[in-house]
C-alpha atoms as a PDB file:
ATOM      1  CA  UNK A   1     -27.416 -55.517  33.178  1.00  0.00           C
ATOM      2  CA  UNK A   2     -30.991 -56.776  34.106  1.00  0.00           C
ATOM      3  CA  UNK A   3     -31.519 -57.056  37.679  1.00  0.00           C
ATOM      4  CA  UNK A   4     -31.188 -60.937  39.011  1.00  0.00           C
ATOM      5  CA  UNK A   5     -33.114 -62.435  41.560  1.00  0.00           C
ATOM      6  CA  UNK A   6     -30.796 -63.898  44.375  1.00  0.00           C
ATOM      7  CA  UNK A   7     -31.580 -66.712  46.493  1.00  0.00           C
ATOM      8  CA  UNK A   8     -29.810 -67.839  49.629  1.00  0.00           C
ATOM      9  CA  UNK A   9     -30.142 -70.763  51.559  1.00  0.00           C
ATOM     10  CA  UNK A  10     -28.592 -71.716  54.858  1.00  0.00           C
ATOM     11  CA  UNK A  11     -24.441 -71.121  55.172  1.00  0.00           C
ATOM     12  CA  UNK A  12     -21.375 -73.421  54.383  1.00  0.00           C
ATOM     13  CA  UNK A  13     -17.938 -73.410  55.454  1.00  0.00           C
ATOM     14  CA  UNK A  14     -14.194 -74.897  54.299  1.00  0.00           C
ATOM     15  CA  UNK A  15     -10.747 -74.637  54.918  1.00  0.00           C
ATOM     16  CA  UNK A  16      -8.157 -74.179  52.486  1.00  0.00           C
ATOM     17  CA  UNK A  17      -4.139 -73.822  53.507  1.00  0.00           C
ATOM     18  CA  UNK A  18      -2.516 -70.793  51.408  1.00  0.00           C
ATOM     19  CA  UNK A  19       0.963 -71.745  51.511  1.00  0.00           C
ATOM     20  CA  UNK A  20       1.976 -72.146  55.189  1.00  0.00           C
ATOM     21  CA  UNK A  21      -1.390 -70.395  56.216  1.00  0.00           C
ATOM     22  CA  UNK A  22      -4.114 -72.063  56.924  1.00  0.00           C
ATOM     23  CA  UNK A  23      -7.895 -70.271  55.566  1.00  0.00           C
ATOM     24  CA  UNK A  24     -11.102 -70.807  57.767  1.00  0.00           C
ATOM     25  CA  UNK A  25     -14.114 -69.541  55.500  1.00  0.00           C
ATOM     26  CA  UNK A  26     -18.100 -69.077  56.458  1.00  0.00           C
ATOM     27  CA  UNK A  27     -20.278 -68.277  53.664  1.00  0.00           C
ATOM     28  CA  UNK A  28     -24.197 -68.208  52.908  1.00  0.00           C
ATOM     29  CA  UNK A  29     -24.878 -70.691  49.880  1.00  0.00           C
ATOM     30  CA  UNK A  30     -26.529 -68.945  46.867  1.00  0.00           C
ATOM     31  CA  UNK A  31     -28.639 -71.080  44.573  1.00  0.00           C
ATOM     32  CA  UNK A  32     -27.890 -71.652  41.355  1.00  0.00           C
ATOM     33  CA  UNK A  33     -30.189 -70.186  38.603  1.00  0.00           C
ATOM     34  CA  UNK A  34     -29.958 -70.154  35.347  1.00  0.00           C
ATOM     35  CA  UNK A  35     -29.971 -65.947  35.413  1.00  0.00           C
ATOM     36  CA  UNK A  36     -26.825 -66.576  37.423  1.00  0.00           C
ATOM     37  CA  UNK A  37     -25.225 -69.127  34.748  1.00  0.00           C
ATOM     38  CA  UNK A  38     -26.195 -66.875  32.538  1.00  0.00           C
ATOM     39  CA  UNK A  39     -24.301 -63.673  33.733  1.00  0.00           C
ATOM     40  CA  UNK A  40     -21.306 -66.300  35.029  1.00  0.00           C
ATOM     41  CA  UNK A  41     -20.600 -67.572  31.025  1.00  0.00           C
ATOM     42  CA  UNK A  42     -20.580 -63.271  30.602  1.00  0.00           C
ATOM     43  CA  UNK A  43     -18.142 -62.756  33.452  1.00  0.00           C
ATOM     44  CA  UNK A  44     -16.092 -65.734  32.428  1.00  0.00           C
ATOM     45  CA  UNK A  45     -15.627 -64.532  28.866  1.00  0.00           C
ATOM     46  CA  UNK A  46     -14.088 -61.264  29.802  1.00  0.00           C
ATOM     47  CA  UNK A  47     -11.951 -62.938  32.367  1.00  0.00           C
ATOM     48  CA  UNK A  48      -9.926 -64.209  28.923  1.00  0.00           C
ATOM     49  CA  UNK A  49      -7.971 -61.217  28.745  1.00  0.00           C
ATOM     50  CA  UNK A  50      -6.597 -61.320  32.630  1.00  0.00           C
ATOM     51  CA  UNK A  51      -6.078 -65.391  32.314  1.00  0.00           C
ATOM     52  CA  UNK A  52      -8.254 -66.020  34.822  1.00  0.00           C
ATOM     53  CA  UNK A  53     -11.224 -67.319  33.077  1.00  0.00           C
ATOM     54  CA  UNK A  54     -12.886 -71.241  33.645  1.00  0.00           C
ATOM     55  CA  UNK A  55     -13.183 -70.639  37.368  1.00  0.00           C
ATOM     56  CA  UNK A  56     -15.782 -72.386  38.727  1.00  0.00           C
ATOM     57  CA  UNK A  57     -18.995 -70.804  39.551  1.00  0.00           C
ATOM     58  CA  UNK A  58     -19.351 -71.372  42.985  1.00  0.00           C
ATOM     59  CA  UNK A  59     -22.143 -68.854  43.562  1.00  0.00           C
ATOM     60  CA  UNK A  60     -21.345 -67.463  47.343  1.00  0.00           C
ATOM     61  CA  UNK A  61     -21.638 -64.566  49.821  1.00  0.00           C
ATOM     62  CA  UNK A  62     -18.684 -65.040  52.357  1.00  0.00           C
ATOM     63  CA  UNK A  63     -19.477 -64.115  55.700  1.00  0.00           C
ATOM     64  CA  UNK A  64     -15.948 -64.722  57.391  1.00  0.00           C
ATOM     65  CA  UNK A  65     -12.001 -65.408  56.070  1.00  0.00           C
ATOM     66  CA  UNK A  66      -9.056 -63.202  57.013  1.00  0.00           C
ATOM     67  CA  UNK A  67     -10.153 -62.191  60.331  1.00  0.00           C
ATOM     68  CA  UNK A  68     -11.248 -65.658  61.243  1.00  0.00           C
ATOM     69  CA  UNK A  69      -8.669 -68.037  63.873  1.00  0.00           C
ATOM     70  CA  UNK A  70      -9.229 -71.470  63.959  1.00  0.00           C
ATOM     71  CA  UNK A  71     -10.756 -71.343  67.470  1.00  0.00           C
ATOM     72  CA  UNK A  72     -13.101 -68.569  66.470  1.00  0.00           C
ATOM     73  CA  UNK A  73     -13.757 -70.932  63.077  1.00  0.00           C
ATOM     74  CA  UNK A  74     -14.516 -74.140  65.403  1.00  0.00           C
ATOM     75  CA  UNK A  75     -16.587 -71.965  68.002  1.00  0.00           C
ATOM     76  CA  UNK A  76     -19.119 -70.555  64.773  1.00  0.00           C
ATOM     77  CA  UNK A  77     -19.272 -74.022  63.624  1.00  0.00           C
ATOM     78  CA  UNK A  78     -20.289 -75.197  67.011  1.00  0.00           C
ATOM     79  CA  UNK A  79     -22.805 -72.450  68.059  1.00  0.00           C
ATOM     80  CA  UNK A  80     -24.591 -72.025  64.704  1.00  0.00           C
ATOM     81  CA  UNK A  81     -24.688 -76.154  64.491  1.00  0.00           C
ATOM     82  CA  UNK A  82     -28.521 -76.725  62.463  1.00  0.00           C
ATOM     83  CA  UNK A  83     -28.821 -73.036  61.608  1.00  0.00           C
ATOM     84  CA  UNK A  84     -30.782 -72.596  58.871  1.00  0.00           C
ATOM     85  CA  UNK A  85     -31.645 -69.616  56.761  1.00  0.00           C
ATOM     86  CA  UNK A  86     -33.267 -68.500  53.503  1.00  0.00           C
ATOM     87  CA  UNK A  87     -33.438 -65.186  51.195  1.00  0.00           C
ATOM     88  CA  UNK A  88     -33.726 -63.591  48.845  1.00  0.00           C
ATOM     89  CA  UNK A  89     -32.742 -60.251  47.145  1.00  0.00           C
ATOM     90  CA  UNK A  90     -32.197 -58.316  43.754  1.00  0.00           C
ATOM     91  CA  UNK A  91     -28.539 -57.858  42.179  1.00  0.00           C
ATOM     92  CA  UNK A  92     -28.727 -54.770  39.561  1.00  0.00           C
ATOM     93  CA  UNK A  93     -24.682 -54.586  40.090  1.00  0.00           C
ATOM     94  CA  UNK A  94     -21.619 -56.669  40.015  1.00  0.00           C
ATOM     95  CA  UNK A  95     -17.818 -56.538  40.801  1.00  0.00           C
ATOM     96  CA  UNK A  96     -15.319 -59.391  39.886  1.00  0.00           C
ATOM     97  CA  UNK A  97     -12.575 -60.235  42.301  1.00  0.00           C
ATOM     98  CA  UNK A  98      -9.393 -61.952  41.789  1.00  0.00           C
ATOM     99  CA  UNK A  99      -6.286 -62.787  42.155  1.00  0.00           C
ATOM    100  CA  UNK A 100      -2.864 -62.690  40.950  1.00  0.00           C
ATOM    101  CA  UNK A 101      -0.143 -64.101  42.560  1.00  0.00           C
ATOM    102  CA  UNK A 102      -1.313 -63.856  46.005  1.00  0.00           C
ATOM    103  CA  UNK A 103      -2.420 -60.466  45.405  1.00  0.00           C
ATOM    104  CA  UNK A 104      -6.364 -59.661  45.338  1.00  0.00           C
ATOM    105  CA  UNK A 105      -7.402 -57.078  42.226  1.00  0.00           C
ATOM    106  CA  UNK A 106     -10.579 -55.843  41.805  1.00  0.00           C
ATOM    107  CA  UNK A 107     -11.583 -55.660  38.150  1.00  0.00           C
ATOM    108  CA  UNK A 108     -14.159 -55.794  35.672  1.00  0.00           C
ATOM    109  CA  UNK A 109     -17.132 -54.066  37.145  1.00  0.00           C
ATOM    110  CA  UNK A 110     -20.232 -52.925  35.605  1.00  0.00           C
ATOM    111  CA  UNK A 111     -19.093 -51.250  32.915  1.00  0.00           C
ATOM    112  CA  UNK A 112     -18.080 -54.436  31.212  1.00  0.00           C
ATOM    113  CA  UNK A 113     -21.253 -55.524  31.744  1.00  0.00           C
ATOM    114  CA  UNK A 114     -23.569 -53.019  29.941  1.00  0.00           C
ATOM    115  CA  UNK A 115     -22.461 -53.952  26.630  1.00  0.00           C
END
């Protein structure tokens, strides 16, 4: 794989209920690039095989989820209220994650990559 320049800009947040569970997420927002659209169509392809492929490509670098209460969620909101941040970095690796039936596999890493 040829390394990718990464961008990041500033964070994001949402909540998403897993059942009866309820999902507070913080992540930093990557920017779209076409390098990264690029290497998404790749990912996606190989996904076929496991059924998981057409995800969206929601570029992302999640800061918080499991570990993360609702109060502790609200608080981070609160105190980082009009934070702002920018980066940027090199990716010369990758490692898919997903998940089946609740349960998170880690698959297709650079090896499917290379070819």
């Amino acid at each position: 794989m040829r390394p990718i320049r990464v961008q990041i800009k500033d964070t994001g947040y949402f909540m998403k209920r897993y059942g009866k569970r309820m999902n507070y997420v913080i992540y930093l927002r990557v920017i779209k690039s076409r390098q990264l659209g690029a290497l998404w169509q790749r990912i996606n392809k190989k996904l076929r095989k496991y059924k998981a492929n057409n995800l969206p490509f929601v570029p992302h670098m999640t800061l918080a989820y499991h570990d993360l209460s609702k109060e502790n969620f609200n608080r981070a909101l609160r105190e980082n209220k009009g934070f702002r941040f920018s980066g940027s970095f090199t990716v010369n690796k990758v490692m898919v994650s997903y998940r089946i039936r609740g349960r998170r596999r880690v698959a297709i890493a650079i090896k499917m990559l290379k070819k």
